[in-house]
N, C-alpha and C. Protein backbone atom coordinates (compact mmCIF):
# COMPACT_ATOMS: atom_id res chain seq x y z
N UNK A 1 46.46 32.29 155.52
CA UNK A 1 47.58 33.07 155.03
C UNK A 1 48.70 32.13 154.61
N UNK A 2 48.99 32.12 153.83
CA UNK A 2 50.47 31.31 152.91
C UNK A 2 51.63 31.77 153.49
N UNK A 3 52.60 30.93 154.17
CA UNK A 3 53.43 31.22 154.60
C UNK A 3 55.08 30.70 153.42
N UNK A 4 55.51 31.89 152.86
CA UNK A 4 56.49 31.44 152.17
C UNK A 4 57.96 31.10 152.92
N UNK A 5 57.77 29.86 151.41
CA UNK A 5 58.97 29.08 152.03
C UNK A 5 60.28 29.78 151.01
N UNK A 6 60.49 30.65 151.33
CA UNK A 6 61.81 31.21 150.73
C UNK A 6 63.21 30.25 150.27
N UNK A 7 63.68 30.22 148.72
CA UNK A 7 64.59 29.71 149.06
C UNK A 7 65.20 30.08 147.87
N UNK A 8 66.92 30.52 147.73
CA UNK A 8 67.44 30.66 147.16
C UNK A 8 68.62 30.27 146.50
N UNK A 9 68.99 30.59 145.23
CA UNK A 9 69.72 30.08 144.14
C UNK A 9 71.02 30.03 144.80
N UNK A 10 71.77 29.05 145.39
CA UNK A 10 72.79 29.26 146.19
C UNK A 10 74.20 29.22 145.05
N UNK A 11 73.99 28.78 143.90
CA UNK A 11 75.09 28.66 142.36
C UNK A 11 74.85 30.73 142.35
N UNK A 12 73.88 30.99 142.31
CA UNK A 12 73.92 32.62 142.32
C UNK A 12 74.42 33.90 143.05
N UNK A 13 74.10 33.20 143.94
CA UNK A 13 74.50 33.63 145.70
C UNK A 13 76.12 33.69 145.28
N UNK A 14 76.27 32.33 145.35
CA UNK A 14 77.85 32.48 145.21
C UNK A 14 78.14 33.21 144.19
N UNK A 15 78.02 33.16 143.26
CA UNK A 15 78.41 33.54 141.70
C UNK A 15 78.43 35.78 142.05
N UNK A 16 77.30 35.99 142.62
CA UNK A 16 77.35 37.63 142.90
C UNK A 16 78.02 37.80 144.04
N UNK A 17 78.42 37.24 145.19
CA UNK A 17 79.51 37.58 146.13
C UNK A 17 80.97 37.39 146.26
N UNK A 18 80.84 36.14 144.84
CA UNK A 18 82.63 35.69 144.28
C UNK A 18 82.60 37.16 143.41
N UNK A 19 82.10 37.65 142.96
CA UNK A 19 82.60 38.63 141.94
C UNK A 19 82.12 40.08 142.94
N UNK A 20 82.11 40.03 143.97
CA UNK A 20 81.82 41.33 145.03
C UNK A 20 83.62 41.28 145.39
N UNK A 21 83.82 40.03 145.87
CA UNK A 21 84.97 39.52 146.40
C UNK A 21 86.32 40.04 145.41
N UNK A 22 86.16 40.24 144.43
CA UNK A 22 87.40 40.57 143.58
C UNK A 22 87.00 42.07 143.25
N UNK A 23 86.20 43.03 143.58
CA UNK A 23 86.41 44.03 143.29
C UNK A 23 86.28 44.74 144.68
N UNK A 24 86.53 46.10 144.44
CA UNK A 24 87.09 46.81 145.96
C UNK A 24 85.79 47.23 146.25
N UNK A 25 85.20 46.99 147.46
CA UNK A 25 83.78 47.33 148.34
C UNK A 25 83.07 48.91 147.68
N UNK A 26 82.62 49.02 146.74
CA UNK A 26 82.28 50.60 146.50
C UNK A 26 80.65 50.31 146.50
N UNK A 27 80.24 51.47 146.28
CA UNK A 27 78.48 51.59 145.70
C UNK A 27 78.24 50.56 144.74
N UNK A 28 78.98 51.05 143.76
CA UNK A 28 78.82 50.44 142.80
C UNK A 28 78.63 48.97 142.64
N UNK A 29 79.80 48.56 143.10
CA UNK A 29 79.77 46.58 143.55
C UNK A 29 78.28 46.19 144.75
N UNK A 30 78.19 46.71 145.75
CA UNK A 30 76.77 46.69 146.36
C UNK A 30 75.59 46.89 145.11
N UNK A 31 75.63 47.70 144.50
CA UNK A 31 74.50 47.99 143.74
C UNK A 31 74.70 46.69 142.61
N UNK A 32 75.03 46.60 142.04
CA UNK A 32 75.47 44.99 141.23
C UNK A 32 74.89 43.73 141.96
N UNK A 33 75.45 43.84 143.19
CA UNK A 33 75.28 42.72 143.82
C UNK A 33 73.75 42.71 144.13
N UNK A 34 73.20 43.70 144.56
CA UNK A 34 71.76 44.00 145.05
C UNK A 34 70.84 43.81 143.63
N UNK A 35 71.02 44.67 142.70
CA UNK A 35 70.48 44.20 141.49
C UNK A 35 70.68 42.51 141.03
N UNK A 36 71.31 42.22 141.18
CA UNK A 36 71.15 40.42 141.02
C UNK A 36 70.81 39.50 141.92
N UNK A 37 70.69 39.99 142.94
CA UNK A 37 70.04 39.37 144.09
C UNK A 37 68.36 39.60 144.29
N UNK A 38 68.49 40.44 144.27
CA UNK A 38 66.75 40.90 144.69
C UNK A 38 65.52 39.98 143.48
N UNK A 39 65.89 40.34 142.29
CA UNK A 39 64.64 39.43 141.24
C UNK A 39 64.86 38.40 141.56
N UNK A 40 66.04 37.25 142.02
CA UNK A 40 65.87 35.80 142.34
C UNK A 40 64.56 35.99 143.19
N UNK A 41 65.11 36.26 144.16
CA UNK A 41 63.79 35.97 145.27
C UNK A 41 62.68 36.71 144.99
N UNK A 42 62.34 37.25 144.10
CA UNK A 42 61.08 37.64 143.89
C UNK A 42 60.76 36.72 142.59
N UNK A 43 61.58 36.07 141.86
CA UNK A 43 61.69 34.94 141.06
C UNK A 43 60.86 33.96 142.39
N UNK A 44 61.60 33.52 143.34
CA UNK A 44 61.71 32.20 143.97
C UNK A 44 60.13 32.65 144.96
N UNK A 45 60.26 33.95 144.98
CA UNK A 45 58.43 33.84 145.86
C UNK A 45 57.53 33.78 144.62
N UNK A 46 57.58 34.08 143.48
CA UNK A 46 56.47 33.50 142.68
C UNK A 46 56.25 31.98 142.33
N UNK A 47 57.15 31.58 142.04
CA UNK A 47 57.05 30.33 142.13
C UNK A 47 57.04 29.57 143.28
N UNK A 48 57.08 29.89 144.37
CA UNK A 48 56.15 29.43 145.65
C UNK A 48 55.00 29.35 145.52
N UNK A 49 54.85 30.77 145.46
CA UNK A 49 53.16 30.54 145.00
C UNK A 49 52.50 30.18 144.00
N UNK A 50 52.75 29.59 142.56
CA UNK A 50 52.68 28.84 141.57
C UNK A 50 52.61 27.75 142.27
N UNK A 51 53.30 27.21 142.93
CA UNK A 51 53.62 25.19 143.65
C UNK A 51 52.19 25.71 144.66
N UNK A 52 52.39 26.55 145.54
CA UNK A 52 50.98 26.16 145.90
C UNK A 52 49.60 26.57 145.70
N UNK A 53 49.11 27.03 144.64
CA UNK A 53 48.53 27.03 143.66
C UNK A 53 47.83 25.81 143.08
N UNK A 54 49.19 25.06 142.84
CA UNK A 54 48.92 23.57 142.04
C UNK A 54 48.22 22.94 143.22
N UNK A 55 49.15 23.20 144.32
CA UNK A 55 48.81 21.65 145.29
C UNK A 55 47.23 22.16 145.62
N UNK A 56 47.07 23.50 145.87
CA UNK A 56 45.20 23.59 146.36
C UNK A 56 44.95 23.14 145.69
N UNK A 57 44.92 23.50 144.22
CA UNK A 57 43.96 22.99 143.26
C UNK A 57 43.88 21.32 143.04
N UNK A 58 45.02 21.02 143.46
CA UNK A 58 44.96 18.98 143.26
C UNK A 58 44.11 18.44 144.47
N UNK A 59 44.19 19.38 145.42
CA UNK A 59 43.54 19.08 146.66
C UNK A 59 42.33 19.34 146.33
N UNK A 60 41.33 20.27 145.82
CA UNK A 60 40.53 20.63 145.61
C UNK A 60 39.95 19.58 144.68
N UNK A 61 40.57 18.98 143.60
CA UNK A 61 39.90 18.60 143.01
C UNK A 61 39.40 16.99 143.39
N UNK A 62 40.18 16.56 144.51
CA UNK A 62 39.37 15.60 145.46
C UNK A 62 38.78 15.38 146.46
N UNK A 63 38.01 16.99 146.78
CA UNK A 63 36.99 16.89 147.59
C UNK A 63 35.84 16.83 146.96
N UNK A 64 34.72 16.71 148.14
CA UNK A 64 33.18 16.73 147.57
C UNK A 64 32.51 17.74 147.87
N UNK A 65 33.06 17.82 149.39
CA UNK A 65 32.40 19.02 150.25
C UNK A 65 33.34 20.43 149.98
N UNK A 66 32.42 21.19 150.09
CA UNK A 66 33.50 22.14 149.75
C UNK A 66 32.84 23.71 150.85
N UNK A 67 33.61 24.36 151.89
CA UNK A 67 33.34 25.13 152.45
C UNK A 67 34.01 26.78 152.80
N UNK A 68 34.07 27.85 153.16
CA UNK A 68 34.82 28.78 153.60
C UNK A 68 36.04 28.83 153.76
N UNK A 69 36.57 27.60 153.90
CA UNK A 69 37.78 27.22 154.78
C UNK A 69 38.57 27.55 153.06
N UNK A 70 38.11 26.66 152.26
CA UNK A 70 38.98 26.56 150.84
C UNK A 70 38.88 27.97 150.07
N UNK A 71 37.89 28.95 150.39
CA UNK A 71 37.58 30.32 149.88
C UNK A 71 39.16 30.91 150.70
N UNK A 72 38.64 30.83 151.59
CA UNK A 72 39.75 32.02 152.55
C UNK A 72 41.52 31.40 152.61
N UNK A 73 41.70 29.94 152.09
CA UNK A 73 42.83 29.42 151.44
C UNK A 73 43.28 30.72 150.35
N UNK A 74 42.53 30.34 149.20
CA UNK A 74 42.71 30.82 147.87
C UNK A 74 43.31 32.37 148.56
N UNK A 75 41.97 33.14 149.40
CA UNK A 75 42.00 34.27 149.28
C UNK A 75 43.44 34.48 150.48
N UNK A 76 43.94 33.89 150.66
CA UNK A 76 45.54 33.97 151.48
C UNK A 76 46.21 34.23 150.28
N UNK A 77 46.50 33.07 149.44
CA UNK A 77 47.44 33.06 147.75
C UNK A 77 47.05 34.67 147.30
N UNK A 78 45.47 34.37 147.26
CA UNK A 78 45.86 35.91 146.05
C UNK A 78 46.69 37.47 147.02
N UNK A 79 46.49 36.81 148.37
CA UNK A 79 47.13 38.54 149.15
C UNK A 79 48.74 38.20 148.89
N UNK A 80 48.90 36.82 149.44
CA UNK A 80 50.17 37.11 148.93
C UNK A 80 51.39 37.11 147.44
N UNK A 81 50.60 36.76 146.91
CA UNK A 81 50.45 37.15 145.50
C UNK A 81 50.77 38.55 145.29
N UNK A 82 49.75 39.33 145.77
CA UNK A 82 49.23 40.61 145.79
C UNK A 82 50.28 41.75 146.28
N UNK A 83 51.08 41.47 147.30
CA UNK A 83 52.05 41.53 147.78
C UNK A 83 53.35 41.71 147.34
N UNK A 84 53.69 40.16 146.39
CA UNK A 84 54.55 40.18 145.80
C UNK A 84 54.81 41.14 144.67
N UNK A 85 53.32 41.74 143.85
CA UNK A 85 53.33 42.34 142.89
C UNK A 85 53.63 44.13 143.44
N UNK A 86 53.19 43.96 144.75
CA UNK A 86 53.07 45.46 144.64
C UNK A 86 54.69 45.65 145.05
N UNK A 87 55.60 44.75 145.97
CA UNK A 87 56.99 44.59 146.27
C UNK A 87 57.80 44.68 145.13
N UNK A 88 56.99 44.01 144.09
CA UNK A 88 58.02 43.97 142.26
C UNK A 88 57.95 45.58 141.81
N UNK A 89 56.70 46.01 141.95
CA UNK A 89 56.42 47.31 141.34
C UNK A 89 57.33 48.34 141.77
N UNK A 90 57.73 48.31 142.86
CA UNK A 90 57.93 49.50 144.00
C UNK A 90 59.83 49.20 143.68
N UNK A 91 60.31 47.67 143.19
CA UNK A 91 61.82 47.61 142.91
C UNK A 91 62.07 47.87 141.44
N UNK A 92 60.98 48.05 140.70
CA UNK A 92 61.09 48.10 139.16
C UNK A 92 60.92 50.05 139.12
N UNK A 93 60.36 50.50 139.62
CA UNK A 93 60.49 51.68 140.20
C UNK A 93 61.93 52.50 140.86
N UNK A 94 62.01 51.60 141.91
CA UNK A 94 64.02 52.18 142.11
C UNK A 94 64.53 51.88 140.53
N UNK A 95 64.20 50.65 140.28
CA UNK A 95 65.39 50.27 139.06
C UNK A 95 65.26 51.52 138.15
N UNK A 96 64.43 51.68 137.09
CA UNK A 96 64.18 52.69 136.92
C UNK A 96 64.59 54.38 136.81
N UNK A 97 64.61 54.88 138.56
CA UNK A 97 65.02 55.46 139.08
C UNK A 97 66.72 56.08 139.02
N UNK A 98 67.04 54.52 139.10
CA UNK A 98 68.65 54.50 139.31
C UNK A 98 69.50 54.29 137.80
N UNK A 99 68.57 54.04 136.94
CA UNK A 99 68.87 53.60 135.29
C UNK A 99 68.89 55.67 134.77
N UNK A 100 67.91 56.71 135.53
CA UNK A 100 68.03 57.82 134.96
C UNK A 100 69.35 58.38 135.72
N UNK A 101 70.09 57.81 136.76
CA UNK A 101 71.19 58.99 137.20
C UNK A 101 72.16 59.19 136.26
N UNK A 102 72.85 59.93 136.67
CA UNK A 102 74.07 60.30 135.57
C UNK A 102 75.25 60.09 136.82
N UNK A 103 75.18 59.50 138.20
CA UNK A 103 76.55 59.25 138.59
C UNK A 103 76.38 57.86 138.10
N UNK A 104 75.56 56.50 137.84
CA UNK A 104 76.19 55.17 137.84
C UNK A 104 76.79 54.88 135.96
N UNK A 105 77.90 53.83 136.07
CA UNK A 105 78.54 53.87 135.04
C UNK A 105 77.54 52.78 134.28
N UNK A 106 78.06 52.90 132.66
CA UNK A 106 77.04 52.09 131.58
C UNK A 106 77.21 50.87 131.94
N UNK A 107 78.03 49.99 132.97
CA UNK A 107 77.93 48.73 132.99
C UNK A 107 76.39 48.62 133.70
N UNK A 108 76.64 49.47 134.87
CA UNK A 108 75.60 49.36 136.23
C UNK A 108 74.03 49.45 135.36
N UNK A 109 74.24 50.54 134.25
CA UNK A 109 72.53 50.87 133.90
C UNK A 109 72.37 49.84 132.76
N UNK A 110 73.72 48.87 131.86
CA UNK A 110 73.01 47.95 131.26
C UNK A 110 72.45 46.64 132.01
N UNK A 111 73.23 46.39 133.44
CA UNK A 111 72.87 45.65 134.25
C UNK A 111 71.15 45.59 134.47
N UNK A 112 71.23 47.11 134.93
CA UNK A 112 69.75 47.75 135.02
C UNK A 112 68.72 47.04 134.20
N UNK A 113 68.93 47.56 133.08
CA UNK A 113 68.05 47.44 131.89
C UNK A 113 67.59 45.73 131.45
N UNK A 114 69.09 45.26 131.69
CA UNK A 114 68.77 43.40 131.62
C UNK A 114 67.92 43.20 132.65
N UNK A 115 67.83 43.33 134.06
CA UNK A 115 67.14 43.28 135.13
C UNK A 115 65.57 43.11 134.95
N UNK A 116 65.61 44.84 134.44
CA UNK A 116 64.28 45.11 134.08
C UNK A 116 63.67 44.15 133.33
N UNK A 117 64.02 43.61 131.63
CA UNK A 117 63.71 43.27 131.31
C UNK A 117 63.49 41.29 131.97
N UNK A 118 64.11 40.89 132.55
CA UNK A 118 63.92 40.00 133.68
C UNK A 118 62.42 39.96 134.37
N UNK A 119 62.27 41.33 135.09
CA UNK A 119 60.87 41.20 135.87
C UNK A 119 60.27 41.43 135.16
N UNK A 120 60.35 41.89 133.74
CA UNK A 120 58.98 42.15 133.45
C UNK A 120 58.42 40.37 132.67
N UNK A 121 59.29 39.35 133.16
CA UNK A 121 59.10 38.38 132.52
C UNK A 121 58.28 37.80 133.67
N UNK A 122 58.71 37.96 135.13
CA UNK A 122 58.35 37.78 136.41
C UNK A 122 56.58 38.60 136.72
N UNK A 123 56.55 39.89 136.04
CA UNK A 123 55.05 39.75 136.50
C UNK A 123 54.32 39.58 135.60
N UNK A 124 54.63 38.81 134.40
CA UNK A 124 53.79 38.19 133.80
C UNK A 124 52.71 36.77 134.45
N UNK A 125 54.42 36.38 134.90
CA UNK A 125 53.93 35.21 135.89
C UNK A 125 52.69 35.32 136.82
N UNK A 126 53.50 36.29 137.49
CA UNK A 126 52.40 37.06 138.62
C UNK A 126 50.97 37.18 138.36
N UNK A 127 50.73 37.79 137.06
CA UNK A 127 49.57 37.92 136.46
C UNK A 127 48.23 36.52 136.25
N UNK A 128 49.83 35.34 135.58
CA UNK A 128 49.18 34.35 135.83
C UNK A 128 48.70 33.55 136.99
N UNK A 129 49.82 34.22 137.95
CA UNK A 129 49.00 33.39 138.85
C UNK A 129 47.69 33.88 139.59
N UNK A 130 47.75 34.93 139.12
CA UNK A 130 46.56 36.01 139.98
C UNK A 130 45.02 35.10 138.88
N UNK A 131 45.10 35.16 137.78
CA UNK A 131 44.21 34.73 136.90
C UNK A 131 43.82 32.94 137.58
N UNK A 132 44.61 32.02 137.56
CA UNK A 132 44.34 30.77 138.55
C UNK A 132 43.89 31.05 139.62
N UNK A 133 44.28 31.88 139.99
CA UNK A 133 43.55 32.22 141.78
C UNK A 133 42.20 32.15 141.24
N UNK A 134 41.64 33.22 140.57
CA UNK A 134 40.48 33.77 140.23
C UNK A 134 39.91 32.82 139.60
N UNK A 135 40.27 32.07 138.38
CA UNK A 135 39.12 31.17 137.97
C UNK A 135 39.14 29.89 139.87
N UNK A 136 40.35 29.46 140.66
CA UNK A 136 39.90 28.54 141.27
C UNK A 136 39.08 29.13 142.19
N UNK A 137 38.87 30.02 142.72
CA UNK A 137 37.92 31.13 143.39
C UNK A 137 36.69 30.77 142.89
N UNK A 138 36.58 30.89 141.71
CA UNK A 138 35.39 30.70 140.94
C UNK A 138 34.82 29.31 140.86
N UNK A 139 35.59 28.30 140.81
CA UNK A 139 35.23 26.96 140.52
C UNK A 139 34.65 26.48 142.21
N UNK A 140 35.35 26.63 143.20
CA UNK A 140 35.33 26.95 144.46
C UNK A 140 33.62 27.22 145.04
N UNK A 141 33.76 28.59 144.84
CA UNK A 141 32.17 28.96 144.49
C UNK A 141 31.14 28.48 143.90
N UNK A 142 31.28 27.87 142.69
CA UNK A 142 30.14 27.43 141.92
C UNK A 142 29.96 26.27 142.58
N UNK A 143 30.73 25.31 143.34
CA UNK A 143 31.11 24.49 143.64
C UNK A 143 29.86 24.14 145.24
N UNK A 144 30.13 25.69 146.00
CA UNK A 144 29.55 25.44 146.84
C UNK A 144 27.70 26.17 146.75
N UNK A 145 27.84 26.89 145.55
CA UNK A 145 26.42 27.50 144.73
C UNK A 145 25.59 26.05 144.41
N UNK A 146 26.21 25.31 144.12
CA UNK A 146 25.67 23.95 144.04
C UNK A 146 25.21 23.37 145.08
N UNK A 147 26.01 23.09 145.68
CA UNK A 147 25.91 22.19 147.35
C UNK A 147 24.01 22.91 147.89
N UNK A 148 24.39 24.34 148.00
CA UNK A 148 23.44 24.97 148.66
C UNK A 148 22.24 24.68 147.96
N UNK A 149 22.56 24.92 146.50
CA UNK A 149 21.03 24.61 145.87
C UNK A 149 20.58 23.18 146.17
N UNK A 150 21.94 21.98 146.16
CA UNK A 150 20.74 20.72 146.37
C UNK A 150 20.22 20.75 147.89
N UNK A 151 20.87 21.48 148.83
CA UNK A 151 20.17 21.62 150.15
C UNK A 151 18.46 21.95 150.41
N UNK A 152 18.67 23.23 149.42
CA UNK A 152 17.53 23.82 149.36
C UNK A 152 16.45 23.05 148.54
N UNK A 153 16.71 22.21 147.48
CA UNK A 153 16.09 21.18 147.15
C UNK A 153 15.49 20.42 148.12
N UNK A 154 16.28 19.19 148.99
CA UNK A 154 16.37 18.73 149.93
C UNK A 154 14.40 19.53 150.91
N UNK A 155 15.03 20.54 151.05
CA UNK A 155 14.62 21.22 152.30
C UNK A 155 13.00 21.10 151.56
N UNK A 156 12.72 21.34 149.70
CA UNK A 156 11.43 22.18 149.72
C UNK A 156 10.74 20.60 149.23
N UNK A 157 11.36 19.87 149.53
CA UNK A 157 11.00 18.55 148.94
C UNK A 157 10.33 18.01 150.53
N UNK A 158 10.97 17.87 151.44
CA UNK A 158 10.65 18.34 152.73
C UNK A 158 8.99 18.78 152.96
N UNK A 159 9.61 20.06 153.09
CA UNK A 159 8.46 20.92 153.13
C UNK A 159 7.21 20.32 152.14
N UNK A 160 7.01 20.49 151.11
CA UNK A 160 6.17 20.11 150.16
C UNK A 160 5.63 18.91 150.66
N UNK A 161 6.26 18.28 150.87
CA UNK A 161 5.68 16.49 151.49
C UNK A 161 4.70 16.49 152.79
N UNK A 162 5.15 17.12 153.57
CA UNK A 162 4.50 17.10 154.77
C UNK A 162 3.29 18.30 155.14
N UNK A 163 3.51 19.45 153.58
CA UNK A 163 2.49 20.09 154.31
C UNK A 163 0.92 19.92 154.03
N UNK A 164 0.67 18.93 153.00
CA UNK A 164 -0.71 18.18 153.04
C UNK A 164 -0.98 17.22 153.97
N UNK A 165 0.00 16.15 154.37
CA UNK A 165 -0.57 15.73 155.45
C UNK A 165 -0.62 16.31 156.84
N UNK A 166 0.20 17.68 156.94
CA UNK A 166 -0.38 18.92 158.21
C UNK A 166 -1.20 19.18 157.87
N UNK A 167 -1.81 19.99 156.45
CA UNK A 167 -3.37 20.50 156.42
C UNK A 167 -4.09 19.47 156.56
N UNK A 168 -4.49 18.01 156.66
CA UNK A 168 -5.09 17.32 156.42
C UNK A 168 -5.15 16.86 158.37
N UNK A 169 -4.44 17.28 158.61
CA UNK A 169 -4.21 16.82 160.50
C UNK A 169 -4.95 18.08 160.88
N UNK A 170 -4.34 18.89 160.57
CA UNK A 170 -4.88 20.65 161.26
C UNK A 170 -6.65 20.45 160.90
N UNK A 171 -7.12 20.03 159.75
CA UNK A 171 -8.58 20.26 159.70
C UNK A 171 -8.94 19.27 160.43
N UNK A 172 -8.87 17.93 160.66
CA UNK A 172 -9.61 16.80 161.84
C UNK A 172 -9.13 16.91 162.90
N UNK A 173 -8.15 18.38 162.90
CA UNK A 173 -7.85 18.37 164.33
C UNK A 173 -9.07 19.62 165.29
N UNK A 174 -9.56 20.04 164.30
CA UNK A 174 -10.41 21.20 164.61
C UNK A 174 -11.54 20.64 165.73
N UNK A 175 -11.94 21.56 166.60
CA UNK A 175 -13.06 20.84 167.52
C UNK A 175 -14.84 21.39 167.49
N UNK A 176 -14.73 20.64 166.16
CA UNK A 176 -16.45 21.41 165.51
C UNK A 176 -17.02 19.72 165.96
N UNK A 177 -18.38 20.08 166.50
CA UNK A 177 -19.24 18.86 166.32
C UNK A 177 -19.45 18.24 165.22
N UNK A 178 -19.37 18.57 164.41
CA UNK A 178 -19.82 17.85 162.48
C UNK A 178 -18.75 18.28 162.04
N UNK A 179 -17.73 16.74 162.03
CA UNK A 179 -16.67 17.06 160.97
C UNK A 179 -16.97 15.58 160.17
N UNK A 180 -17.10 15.37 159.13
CA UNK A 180 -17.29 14.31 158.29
C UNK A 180 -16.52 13.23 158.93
N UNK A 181 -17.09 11.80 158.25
CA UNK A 181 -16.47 10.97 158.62
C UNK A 181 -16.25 10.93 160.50
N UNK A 182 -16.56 11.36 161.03
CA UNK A 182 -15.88 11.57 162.75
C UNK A 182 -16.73 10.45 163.13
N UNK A 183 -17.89 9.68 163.00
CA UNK A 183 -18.26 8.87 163.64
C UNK A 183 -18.49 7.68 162.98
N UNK A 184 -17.42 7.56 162.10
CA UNK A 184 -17.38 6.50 161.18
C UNK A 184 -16.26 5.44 161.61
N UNK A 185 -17.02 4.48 161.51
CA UNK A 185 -15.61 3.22 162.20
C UNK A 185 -14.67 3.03 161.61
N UNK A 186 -14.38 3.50 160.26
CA UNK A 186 -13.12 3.64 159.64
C UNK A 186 -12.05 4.85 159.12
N UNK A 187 -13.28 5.35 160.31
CA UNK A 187 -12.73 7.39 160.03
C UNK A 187 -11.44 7.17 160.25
N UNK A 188 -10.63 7.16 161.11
CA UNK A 188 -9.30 6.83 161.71
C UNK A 188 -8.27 5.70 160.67
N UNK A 189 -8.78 5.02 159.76
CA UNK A 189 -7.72 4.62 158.79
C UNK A 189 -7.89 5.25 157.65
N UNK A 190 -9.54 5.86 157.19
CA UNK A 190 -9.15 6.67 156.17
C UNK A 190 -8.61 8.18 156.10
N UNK A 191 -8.30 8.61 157.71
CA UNK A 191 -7.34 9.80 157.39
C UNK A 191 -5.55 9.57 157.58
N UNK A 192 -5.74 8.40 158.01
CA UNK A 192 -4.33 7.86 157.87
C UNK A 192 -3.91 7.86 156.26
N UNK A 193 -4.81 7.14 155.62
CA UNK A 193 -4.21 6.83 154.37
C UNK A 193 -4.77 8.14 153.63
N UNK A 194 -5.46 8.94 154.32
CA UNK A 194 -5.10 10.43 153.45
C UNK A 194 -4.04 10.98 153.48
N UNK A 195 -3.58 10.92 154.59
CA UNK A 195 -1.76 11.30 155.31
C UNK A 195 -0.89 10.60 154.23
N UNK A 196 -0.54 9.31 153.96
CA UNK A 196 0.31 8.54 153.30
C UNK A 196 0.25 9.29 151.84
N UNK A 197 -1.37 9.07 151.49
CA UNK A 197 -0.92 9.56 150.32
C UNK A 197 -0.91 11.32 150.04
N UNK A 198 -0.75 11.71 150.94
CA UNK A 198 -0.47 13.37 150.88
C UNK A 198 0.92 13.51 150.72
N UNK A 199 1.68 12.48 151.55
CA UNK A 199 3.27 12.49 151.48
C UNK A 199 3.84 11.96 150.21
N UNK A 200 3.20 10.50 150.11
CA UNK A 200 3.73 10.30 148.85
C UNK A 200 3.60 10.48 147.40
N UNK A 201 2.08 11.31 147.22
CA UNK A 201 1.98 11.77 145.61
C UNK A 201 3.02 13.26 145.65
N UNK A 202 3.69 14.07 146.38
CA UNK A 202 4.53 14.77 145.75
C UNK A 202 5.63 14.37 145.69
N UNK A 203 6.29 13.34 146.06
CA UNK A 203 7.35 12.31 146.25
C UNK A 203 7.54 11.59 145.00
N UNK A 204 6.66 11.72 144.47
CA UNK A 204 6.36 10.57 143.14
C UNK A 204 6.45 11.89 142.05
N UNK A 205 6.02 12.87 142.12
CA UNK A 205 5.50 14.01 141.24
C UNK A 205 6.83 14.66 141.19
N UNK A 206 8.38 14.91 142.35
CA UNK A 206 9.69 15.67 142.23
C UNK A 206 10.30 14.18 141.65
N UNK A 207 9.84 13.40 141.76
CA UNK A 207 10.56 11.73 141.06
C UNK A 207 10.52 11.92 139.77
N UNK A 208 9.60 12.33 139.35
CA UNK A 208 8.99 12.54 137.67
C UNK A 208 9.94 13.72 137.12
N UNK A 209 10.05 14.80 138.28
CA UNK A 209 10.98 16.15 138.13
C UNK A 209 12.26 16.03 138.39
N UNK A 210 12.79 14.58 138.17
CA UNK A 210 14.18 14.21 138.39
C UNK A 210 14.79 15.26 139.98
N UNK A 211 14.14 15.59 140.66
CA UNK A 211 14.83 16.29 141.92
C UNK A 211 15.04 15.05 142.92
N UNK A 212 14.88 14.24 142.28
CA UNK A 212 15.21 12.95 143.22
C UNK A 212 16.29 11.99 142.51
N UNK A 213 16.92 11.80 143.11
CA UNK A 213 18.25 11.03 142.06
C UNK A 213 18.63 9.83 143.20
């Protein structure tokens, strides 16, 4: 989970409470002040999550290994991401709201309207960052779709190698009176070197199949 580091425009801060400060405490001056306050920080949490965004992805792009841990990263960003958008929606909604009354005066609803047009610059952002999530999600994944397949490589290369010289053990291991070769004085090195080369002609044959690098 992404823990935001909140931080705000303190030239702004001041700038909407110096001008609270010269007019007399009404609705109206709260509502001013609240309308210019609130998109900063929903300004300043997107671009939190933009910065860390970047840094996974720089991080990401100097690992080798890649596991769950970096999935369920990402998938922290996109909730709180996710979050932020549905928090924008739900204030673009009051705004909105408060732009149809007929008690606030035309300063308050052009205020409004600049606002609006503000976030809607803000969940563009949003959008983008939701789209980076998703392709690094994706890169992430393919990332570890890989890993697994050379495992499974690994594993049938494995397998494949050893299971002729098991069938080749399992049949002279059988306890029949007449098994070829059994009373031959070189019975015992020529099933050895049936073994060797049971292992190593498919070794030579995934060599040819570039599964060996």
């Amino acid at each position: 989970m992404v823990i935001f580091t909140v931080f705000s425009n303190e030239n702004k801060k001041e700038e909407y409470f110096g001008n609270i400060k010269t007019l007399p405490f009404t609705l109206d001056a709260f509502l001013l002040m609240m309308i210019g306050i609130i998109p900063d920080y929903f300004a300043d949490l997107t671009e939190v999550i933009a910065k860390n965004i970047k840094t996974t992805y720089s991080n990401l792009q100097k690992q080798k290994d890649f596991s769950e841990k970096e999935l369920n990263e990402i998938t922290g960003l996109k909730f709180s991401n996710l979050l932020v958008k549905e928090s924008l929606n739900e204030f673009r909604r009051i705004l909105h709201l408060l732009r149809k009354s007929n008690k606030l005066t035309p300063e308050i609803k052009e205020t409004i309207s600049l606002e609006l047009n503000d976030l809607t610059v803000i969940i563009e952002y949003i959008q983008n960052n939701s789209e980076r999530l998703d392709n690094l999600k994706e890169y992430v994944s393919s990332k570890i779709d890989l890993e697994q397949n050379r495992i499974f490589k690994i594993l049938t290369i494995i397998t494949t190698c050893f299971s002729l010289p098991m069938l080749i053990a399992g049949i002279y291991g059988m306890n029949f009176n007449y098994m070829p070769f059994l009373d031959w004085c070189y019975g015992y090195l020529y099933v050895i070197g049936l073994l060797m080369i049971g292992f190593i002609v498919p070794l030579i044959w995934f060599k040819l199949k570039k599964w060996l690098r």
